[in-house]
C-alpha atoms as a PDB file:
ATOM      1  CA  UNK A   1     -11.064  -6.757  12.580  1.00  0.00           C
ATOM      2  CA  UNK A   2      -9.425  -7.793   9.008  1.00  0.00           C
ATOM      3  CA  UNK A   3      -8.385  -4.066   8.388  1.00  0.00           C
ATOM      4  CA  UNK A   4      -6.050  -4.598  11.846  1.00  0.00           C
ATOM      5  CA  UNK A   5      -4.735  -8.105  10.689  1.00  0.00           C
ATOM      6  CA  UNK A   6      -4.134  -7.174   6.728  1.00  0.00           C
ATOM      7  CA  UNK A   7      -2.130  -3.857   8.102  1.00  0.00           C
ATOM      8  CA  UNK A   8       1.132  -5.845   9.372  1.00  0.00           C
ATOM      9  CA  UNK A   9       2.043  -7.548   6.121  1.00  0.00           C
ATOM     10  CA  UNK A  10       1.138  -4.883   4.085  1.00  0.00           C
ATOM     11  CA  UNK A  11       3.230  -2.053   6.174  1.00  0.00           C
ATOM     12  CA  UNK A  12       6.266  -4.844   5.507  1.00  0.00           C
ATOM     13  CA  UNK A  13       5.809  -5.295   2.136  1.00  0.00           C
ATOM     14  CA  UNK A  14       5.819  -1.152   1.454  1.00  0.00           C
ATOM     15  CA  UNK A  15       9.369  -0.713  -0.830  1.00  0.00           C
ATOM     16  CA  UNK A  16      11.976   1.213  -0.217  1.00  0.00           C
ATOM     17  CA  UNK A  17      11.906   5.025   0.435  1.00  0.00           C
ATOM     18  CA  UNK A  18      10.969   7.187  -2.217  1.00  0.00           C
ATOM     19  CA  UNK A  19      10.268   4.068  -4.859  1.00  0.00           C
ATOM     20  CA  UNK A  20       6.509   4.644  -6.265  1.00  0.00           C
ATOM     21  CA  UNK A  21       4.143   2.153  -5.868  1.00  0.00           C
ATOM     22  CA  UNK A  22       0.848   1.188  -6.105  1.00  0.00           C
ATOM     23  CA  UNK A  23      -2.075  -1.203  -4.477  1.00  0.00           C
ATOM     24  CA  UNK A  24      -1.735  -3.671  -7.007  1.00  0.00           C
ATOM     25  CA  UNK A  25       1.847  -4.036  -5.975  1.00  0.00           C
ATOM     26  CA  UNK A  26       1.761  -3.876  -2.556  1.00  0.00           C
ATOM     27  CA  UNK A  27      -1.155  -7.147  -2.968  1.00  0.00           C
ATOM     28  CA  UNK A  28       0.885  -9.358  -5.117  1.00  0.00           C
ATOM     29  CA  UNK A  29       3.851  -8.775  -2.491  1.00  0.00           C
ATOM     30  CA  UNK A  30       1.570  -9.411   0.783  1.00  0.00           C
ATOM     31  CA  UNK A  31       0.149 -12.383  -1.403  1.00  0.00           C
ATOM     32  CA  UNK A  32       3.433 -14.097  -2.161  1.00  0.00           C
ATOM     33  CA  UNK A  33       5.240 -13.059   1.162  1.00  0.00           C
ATOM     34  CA  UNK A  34       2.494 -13.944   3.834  1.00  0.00           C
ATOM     35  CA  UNK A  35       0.769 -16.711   1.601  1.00  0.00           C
ATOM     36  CA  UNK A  36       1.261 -18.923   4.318  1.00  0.00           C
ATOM     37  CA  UNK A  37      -0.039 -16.720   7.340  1.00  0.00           C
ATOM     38  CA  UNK A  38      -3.638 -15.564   5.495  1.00  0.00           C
ATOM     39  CA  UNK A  39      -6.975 -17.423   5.760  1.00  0.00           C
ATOM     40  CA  UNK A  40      -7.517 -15.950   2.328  1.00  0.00           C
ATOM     41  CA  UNK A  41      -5.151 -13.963  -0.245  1.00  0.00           C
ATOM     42  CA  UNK A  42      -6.203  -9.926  -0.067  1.00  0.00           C
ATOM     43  CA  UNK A  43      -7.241  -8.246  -3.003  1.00  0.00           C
ATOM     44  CA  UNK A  44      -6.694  -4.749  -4.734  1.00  0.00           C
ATOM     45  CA  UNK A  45      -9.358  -2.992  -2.523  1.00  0.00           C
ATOM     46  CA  UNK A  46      -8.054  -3.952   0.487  1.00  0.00           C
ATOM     47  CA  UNK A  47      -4.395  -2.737  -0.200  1.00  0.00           C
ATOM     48  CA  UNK A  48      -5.977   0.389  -1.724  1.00  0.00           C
ATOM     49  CA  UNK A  49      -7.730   1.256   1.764  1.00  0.00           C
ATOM     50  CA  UNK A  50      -4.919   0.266   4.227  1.00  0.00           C
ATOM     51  CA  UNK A  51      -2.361   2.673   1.576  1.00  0.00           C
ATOM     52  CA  UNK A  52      -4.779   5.160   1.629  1.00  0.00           C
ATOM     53  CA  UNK A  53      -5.223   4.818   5.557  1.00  0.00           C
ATOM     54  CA  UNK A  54      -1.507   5.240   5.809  1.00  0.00           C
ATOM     55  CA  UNK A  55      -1.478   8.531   3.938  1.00  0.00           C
ATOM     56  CA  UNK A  56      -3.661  10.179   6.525  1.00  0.00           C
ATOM     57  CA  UNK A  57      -2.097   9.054   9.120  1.00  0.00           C
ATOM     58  CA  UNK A  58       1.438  10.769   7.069  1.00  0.00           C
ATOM     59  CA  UNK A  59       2.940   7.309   7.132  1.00  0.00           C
ATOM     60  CA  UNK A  60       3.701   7.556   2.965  1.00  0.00           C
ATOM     61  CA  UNK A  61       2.611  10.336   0.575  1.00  0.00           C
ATOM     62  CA  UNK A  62       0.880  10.288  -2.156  1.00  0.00           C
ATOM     63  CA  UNK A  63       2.838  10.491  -5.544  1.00  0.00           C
ATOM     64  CA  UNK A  64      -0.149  10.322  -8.346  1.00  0.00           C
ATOM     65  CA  UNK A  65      -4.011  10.451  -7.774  1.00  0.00           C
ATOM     66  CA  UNK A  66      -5.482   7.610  -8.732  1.00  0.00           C
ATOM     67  CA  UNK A  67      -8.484   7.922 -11.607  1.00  0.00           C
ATOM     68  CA  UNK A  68     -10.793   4.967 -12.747  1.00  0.00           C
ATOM     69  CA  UNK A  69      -7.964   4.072 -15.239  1.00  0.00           C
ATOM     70  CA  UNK A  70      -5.180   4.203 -13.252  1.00  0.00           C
ATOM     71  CA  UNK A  71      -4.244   3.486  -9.849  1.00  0.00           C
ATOM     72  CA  UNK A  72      -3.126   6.113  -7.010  1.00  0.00           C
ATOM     73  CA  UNK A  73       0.935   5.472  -6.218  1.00  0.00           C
ATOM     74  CA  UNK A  74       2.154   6.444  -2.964  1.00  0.00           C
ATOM     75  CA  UNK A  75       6.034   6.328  -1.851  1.00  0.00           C
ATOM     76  CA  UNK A  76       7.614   6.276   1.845  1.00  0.00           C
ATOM     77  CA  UNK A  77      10.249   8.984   2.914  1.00  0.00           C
ATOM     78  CA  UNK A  78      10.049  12.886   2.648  1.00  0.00           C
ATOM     79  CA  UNK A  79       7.438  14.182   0.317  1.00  0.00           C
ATOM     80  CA  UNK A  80       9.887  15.580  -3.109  1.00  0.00           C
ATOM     81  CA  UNK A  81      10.166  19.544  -3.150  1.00  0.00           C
ATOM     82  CA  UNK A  82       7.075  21.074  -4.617  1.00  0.00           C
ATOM     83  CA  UNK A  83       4.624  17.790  -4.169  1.00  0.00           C
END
């Protein structure tokens, strides 16, 4: 189960309430926070499915859809008025 063992560090490394962010942020954090703990760094994809895992289960909310040039950005808190 990596999904279960990548979802700790990653739910830690989320910023603040309301700050965007995106998977390529929360990655480098995990990377450089729990370099130490993981067999093997995680990449991009990985983030991108446990944030996106997190939105359904209404744990952030998503702030900008992601297209094939730019990433989706989620933040943690109450969703702003009109979002």
């Amino acid at each position: 189960m990596p999904q279960k063992a990548a979802t700790s560090p990653q739910k830690a490394a989320i910023s603040e309430e309301g700050e965007p962010f995106g998977a390529s942020a929360v990655t480098a954090e995990v990377n450089r926070r729990f370099a130490d703990r993981l067999r093997r760094p995680i990449d991009t994809r990985m983030a991108s499915d446990v944030l996106r895992r997190m939105n359904n289960a209404r744990q952030i909310h998503l702030v900008r859809v992601g297209k094939a040039f730019s990433e989706a950005l989620y933040a943690k808190g109450a969703r702003a008025e009109g979002g």
